[in-house]
C-alpha atoms as a PDB file:
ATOM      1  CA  UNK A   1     102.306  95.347  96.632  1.00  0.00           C
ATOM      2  CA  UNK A   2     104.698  98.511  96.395  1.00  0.00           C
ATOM      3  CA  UNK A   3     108.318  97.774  97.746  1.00  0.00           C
ATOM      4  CA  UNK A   4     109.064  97.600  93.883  1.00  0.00           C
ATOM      5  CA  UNK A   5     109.022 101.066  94.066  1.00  0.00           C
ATOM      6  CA  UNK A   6     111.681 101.258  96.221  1.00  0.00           C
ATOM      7  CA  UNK A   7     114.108 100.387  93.807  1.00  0.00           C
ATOM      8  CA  UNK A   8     114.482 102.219  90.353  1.00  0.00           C
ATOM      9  CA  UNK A   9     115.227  98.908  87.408  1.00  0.00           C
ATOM     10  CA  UNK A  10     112.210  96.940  86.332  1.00  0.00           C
ATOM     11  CA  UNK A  11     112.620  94.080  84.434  1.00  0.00           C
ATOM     12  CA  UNK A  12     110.238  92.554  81.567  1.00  0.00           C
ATOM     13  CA  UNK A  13     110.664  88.756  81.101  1.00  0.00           C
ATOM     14  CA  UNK A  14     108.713  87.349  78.763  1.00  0.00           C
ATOM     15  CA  UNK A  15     106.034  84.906  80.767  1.00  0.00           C
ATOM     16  CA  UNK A  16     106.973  81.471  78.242  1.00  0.00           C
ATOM     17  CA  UNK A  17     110.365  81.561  78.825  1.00  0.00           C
ATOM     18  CA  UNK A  18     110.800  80.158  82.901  1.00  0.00           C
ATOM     19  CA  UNK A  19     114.221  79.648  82.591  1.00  0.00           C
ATOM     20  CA  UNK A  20     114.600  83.529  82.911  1.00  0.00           C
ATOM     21  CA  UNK A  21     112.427  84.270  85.895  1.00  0.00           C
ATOM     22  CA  UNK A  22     114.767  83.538  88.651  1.00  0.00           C
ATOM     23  CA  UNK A  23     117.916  85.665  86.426  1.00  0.00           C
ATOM     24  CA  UNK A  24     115.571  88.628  85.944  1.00  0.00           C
ATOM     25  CA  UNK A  25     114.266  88.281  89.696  1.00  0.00           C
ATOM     26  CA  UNK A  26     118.407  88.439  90.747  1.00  0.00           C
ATOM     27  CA  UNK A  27     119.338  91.123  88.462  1.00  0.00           C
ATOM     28  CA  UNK A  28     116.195  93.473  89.092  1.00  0.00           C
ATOM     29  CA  UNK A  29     114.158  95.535  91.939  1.00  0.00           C
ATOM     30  CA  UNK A  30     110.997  93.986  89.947  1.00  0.00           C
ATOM     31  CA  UNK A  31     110.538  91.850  87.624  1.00  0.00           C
ATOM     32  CA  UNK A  32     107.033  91.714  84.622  1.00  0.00           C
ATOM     33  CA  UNK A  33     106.224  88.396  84.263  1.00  0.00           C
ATOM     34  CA  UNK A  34     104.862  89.364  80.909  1.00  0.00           C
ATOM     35  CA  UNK A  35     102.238  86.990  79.036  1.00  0.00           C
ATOM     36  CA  UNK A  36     101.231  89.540  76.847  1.00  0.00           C
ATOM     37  CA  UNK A  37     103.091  91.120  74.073  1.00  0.00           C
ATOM     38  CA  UNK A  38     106.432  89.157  74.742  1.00  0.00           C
ATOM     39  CA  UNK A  39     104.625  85.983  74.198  1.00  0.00           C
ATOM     40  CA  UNK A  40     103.549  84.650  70.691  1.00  0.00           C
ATOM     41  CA  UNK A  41      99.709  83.767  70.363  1.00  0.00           C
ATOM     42  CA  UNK A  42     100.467  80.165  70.441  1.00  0.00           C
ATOM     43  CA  UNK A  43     102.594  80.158  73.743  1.00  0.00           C
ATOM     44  CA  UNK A  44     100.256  81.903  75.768  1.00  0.00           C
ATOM     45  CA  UNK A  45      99.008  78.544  77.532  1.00  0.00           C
ATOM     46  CA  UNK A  46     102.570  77.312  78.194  1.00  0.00           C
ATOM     47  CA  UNK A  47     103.342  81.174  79.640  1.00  0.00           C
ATOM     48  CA  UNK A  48     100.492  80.163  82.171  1.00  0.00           C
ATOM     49  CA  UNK A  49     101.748  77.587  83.137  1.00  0.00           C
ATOM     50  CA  UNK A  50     104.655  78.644  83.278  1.00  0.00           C
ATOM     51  CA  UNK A  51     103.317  81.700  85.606  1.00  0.00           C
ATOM     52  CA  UNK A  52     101.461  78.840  87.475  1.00  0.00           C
ATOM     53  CA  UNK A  53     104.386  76.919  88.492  1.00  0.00           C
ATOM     54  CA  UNK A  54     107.108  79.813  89.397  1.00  0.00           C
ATOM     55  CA  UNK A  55     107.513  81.213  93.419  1.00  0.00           C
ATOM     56  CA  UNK A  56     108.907  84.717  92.900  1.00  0.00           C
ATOM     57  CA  UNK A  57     108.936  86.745  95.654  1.00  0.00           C
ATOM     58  CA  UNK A  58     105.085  88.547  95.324  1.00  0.00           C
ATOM     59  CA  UNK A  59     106.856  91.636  96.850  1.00  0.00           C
ATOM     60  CA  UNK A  60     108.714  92.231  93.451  1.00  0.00           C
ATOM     61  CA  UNK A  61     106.379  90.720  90.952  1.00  0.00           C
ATOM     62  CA  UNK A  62     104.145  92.319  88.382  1.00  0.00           C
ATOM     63  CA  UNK A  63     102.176  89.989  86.232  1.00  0.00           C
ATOM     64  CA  UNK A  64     101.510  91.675  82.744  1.00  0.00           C
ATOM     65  CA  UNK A  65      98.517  90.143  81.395  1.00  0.00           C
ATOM     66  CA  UNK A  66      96.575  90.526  78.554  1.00  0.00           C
ATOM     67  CA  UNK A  67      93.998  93.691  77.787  1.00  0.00           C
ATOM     68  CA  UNK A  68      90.920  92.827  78.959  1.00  0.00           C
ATOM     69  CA  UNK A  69      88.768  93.289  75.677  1.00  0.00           C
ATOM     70  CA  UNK A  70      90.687  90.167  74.407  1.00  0.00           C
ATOM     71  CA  UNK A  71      89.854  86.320  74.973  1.00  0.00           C
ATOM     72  CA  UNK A  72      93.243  85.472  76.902  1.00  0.00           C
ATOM     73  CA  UNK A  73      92.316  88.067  79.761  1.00  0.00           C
ATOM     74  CA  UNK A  74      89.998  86.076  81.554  1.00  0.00           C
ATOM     75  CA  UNK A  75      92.530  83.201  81.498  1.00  0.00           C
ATOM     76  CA  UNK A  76      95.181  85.147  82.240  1.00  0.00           C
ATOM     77  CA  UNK A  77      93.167  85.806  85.746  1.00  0.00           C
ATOM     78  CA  UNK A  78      92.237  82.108  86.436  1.00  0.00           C
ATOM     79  CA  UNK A  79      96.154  81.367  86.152  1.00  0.00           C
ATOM     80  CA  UNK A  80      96.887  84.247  88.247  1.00  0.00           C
ATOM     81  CA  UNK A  81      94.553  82.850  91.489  1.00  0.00           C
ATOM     82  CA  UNK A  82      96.737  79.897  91.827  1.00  0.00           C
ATOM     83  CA  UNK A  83      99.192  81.798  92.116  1.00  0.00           C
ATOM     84  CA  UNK A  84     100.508  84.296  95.693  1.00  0.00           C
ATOM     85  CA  UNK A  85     101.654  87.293  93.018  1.00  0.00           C
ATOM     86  CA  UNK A  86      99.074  90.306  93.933  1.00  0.00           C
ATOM     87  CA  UNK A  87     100.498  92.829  91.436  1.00  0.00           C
ATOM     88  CA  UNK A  88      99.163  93.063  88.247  1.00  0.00           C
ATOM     89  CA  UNK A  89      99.951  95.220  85.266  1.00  0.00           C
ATOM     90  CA  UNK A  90      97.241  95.926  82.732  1.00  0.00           C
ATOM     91  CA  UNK A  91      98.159  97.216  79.700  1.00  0.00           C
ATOM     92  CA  UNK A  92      95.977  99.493  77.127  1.00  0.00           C
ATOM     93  CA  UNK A  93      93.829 100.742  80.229  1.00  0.00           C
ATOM     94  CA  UNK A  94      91.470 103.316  78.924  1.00  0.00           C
ATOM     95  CA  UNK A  95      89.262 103.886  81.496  1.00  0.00           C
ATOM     96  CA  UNK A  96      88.997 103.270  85.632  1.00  0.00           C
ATOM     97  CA  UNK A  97      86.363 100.438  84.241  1.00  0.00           C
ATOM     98  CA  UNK A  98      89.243  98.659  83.856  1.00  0.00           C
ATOM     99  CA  UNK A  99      90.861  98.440  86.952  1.00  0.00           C
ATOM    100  CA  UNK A 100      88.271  97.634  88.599  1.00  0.00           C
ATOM    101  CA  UNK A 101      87.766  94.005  87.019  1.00  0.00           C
ATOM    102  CA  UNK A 102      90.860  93.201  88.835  1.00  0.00           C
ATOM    103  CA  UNK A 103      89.525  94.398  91.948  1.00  0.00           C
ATOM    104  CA  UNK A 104      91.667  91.609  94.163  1.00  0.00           C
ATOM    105  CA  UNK A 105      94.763  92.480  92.568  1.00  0.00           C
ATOM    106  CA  UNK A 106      96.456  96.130  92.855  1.00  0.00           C
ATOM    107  CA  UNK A 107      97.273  98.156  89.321  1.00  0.00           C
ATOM    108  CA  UNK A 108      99.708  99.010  87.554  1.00  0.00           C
ATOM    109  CA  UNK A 109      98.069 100.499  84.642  1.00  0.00           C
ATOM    110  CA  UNK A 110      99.461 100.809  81.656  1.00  0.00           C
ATOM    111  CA  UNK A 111      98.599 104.165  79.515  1.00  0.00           C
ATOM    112  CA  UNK A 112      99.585 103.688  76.031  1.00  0.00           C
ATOM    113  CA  UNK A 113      96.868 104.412  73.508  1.00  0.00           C
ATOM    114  CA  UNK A 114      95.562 107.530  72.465  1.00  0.00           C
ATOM    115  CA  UNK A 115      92.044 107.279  75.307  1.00  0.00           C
ATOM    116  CA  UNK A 116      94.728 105.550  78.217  1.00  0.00           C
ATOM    117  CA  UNK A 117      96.657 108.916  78.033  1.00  0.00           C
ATOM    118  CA  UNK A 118      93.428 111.108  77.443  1.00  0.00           C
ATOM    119  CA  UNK A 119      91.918 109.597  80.550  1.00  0.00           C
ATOM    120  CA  UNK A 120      95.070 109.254  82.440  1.00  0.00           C
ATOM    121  CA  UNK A 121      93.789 111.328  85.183  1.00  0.00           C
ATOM    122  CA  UNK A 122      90.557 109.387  85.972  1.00  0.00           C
ATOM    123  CA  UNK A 123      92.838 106.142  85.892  1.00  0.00           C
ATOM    124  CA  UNK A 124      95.191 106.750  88.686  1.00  0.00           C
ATOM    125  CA  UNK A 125      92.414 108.065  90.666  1.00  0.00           C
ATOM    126  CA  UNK A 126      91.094 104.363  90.687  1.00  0.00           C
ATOM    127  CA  UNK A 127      91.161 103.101  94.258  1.00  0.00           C
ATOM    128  CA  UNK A 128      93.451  99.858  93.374  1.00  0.00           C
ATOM    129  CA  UNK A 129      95.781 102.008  91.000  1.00  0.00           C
ATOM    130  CA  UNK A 130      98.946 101.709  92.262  1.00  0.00           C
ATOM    131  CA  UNK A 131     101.061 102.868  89.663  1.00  0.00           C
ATOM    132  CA  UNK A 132     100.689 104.300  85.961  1.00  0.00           C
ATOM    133  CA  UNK A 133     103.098 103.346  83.547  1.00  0.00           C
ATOM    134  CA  UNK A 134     103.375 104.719  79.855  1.00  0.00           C
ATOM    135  CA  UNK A 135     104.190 103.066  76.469  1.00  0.00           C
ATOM    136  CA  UNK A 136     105.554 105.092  73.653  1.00  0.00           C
ATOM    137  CA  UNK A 137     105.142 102.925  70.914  1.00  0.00           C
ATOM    138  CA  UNK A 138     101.383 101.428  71.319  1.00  0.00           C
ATOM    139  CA  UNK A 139     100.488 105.276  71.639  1.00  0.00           C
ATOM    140  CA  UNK A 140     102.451 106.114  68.513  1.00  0.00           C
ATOM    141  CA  UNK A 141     100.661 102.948  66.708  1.00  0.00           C
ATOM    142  CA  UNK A 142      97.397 104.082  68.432  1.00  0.00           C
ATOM    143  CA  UNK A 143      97.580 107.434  66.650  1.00  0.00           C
ATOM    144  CA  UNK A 144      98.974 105.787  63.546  1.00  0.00           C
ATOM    145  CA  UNK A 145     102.113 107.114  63.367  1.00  0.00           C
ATOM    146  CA  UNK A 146     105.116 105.518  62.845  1.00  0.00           C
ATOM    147  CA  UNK A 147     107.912 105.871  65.217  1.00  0.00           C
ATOM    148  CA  UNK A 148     107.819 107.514  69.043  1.00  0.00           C
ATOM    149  CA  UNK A 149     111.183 109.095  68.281  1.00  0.00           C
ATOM    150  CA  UNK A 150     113.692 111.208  66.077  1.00  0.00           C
ATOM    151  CA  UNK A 151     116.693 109.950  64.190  1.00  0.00           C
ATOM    152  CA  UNK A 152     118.729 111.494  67.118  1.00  0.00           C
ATOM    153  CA  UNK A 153     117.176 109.056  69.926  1.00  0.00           C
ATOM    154  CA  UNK A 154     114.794 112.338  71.612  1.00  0.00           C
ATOM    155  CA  UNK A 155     111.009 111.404  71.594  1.00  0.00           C
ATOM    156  CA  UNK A 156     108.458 113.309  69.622  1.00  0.00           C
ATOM    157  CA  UNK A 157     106.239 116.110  70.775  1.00  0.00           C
ATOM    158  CA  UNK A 158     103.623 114.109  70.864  1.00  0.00           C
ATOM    159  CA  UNK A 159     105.321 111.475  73.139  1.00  0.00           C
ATOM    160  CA  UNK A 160     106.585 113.801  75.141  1.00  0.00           C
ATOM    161  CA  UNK A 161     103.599 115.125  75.728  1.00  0.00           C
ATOM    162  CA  UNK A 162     101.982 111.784  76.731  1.00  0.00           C
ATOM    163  CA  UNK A 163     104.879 110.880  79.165  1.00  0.00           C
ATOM    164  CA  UNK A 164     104.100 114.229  81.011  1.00  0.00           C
ATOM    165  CA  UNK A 165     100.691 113.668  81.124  1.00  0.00           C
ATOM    166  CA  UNK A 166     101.096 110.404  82.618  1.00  0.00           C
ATOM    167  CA  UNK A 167     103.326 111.648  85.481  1.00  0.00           C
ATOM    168  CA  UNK A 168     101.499 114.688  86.271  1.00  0.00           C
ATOM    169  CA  UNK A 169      98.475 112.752  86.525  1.00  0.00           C
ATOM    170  CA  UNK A 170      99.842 109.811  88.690  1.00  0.00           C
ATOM    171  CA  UNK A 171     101.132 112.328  91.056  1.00  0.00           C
ATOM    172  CA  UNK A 172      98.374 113.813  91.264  1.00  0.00           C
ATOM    173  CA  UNK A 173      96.640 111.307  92.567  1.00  0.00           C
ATOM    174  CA  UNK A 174      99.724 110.050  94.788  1.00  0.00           C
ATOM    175  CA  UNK A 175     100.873 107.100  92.841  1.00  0.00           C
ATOM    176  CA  UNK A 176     104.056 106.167  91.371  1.00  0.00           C
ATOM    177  CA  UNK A 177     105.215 106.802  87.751  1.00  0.00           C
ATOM    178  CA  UNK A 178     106.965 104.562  85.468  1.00  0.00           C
ATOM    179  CA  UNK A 179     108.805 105.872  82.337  1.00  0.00           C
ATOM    180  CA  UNK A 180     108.712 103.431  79.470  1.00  0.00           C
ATOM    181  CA  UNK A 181     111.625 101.480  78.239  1.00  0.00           C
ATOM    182  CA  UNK A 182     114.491 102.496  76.173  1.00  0.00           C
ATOM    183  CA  UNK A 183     114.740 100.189  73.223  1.00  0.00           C
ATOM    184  CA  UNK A 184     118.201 100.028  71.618  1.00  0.00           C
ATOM    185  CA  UNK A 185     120.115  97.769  73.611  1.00  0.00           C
ATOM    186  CA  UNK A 186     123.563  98.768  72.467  1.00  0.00           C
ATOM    187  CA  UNK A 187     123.022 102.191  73.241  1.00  0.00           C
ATOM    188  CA  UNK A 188     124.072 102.667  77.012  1.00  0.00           C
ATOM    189  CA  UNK A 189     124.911 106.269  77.073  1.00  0.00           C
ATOM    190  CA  UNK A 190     121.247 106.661  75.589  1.00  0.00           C
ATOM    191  CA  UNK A 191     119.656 104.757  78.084  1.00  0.00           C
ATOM    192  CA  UNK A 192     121.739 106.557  81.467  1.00  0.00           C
ATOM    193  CA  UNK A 193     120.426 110.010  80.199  1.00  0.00           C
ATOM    194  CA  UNK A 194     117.057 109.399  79.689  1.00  0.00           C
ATOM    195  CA  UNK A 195     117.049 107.374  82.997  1.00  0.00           C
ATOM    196  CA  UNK A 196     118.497 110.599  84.715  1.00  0.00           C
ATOM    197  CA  UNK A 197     116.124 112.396  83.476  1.00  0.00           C
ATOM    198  CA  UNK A 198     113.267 110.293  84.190  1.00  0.00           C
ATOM    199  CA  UNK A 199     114.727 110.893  87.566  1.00  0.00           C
ATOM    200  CA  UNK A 200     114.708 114.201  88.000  1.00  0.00           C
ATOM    201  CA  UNK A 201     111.667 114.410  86.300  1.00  0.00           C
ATOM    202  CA  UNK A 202     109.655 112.517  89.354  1.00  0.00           C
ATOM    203  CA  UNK A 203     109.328 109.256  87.780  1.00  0.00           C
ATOM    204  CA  UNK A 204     109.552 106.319  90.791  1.00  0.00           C
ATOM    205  CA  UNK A 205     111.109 104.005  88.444  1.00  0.00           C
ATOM    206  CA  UNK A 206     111.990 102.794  84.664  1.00  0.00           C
ATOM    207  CA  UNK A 207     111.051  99.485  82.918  1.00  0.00           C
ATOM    208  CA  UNK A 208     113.748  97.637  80.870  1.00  0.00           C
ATOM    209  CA  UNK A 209     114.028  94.812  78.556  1.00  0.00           C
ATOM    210  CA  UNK A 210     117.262  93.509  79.061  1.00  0.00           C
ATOM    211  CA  UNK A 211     118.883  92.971  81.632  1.00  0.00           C
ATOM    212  CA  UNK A 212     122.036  94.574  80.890  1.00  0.00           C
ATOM    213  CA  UNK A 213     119.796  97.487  81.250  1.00  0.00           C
ATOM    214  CA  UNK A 214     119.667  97.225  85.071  1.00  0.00           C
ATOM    215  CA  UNK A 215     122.791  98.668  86.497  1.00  0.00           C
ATOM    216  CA  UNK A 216     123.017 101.480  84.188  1.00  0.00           C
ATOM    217  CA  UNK A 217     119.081 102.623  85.539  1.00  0.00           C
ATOM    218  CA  UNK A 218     120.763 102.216  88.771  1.00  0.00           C
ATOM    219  CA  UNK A 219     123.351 104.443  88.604  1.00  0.00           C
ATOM    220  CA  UNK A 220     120.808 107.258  86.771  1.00  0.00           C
ATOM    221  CA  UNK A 221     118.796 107.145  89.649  1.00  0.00           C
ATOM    222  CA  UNK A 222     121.755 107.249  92.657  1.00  0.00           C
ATOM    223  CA  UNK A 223     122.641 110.663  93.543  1.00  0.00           C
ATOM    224  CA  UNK A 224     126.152 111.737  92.624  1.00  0.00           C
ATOM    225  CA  UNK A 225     128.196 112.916  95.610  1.00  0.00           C
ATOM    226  CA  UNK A 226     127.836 116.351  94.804  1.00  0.00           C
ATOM    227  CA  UNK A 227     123.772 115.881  95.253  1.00  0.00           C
ATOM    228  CA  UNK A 228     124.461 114.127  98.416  1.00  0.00           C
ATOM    229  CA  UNK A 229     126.955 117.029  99.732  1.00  0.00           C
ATOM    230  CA  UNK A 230     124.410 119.457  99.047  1.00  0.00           C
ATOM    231  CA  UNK A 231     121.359 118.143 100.177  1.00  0.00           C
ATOM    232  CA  UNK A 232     122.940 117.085 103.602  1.00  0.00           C
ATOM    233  CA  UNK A 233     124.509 120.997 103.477  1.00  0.00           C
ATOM    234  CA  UNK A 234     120.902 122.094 102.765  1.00  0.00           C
ATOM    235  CA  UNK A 235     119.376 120.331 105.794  1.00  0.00           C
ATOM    236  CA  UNK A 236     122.194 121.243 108.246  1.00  0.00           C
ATOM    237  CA  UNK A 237     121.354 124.853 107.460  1.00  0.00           C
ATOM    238  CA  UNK A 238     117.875 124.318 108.067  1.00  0.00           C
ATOM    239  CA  UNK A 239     118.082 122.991 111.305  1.00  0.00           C
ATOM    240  CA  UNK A 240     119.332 127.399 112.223  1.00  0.00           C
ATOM    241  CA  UNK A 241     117.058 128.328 109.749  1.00  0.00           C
ATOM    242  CA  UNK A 242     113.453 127.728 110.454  1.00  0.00           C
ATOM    243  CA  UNK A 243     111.833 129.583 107.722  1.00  0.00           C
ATOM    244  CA  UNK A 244     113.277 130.270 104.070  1.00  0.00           C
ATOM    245  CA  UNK A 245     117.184 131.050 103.770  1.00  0.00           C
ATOM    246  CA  UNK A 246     119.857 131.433 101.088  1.00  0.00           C
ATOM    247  CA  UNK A 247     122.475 129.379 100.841  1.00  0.00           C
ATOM    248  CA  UNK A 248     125.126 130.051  98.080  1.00  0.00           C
ATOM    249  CA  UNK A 249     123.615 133.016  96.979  1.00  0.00           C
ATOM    250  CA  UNK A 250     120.308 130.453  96.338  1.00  0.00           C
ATOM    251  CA  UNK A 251     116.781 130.401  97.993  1.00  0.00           C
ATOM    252  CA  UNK A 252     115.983 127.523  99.810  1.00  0.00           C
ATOM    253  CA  UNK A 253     112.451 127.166 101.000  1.00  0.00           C
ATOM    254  CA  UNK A 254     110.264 123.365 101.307  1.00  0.00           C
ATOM    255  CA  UNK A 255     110.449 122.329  98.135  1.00  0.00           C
ATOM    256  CA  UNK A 256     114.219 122.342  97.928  1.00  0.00           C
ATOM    257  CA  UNK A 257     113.954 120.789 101.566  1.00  0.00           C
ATOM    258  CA  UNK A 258     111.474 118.287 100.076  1.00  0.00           C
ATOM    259  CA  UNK A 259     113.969 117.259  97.384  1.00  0.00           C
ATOM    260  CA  UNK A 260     117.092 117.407  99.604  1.00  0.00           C
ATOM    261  CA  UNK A 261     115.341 114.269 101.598  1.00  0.00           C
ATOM    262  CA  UNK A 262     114.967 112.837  98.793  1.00  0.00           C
ATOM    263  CA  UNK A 263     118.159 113.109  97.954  1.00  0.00           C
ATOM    264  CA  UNK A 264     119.501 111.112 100.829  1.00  0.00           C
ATOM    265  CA  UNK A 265     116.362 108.688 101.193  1.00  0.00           C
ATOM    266  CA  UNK A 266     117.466 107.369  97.270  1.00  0.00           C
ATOM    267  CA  UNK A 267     121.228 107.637  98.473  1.00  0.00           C
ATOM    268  CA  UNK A 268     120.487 105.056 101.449  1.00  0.00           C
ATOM    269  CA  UNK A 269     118.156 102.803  99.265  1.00  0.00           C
ATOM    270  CA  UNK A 270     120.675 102.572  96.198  1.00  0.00           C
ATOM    271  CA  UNK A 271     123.963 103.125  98.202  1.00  0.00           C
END
């Protein structure tokens, strides 16, 4: 599965609550079906069935399940076979032994311990690693601190640090990236700037936990006009200019090209 990643907003929805599925599946470009740290120990049979019973489209599913060093992880699997979703998301990965028990499925691996980030390379070279995601707050817990971020919203060195690694490594390896998810709700202007820069940044798309969350990851991710105007300037000068050129007093060469069509390839998805 990979058309999620042609869309930016990724939705978690806790796997016991069914009643969401088909509102997260309308407001999102994916949507976690999550039956592992959104659902309580003693709902984690009803969020298989639950998973069991519900016909999202497999194209823009993810099925979080549990890590596989715990006892719901091999159920989680026998639920998932009755099932037509192919996209699974495995969180705590620490190794590319990991992956590789879901060898049917393809991965979207979740680094967010103190080994997933140190072996993030080695991960996303797995051959069913489709993605790598990171989690700020399992790492943080993993290295017992106590909080990913400063009083002023900005992450910590150290998460920082672990959300580059994860991206440089992914790409690396040509998969996608997926920045973590921006916890205070309320805070919308919060949200939009990290989402920009998760965007500039390379990342192929953001999770959420709220819907409300959607639309403003959106509208990060869509190029302004400005970045339209300019990358469609940039590649109408190219066409007379076959090898590097200055335009605006500013050197353009392939990787400007590169990131002028992607400019207009996300202005023609999210338009």
């Amino acid at each position: 599965m990979s058309e999620f990643m042609m869309g930016p907003a990724i939705l978690f929805c806790p796997g016991d609550r069914p009643e969401r599925y088909a509102k997260a599946a309308s407001r999102a470009d994916a949507v976690i079906i999550d039956l592992e740290d959104a659902v309580a120990q003693d709902n984690k049979d009803a969020a298989r069935r639950a998973l069991r019973e519900s016909d999202l489209d497999p194209d823009r599913t993810i099925v979080r399940v549990n890590p596989v060093d715990t006892e719901h992880f091999a159920h989680d699997l026998d639920a998932l076979k009755s099932t037509r979703y192919t996209t699974v998301m495995l969180p705590k990965a620490q190794s590319a032994a990991e992956p590789a028990q879901l060898a049917d499925y393809a991965v979207v691996a979740l680094c967010e311990t103190a080994a997933g980030v140190a072996n993030a390379a080695q991960i996303a070279a797995a051959p069913n690693v489709l993605a790598l995601m990171w989690g700020a707050e399992d790492l943080i817990a993993s290295l017992g601190g106590t909080s990913s971020r400063h009083d002023d919203g900005g992450y910590r060195q150290v998460a920082s640090f672990a959300r580059s690694q994860v991206l440089i490594h992914a790409s690396a390896q040509g998969k996608a990236a997926i920045d973590s998810v921006y916890l205070d709700i309320p805070d919308t202007q919060g949200l939009f700037l990290e989402a920009q820069d998760a965007k500039a940044s390379g990342f192929a798309a953001k999770a959420s936990i709220h819907p409300s969350q959607m639309q403003i990851i959106r509208q990060a991710y869509a190029p302004t006009p400005a970045e339209v105007a300019l990358a469609e300037q940039i590649l109408t000068e190219a066409k007379t200019h076959p090898g590097v050129f200055s335009l605006d007093g500013k050197m353009v060469d392939e990787p400007l090209l590169r990131q002028a069509r992607a400019t207009l390839a996300s202005a023609a998805r999210l338009g």
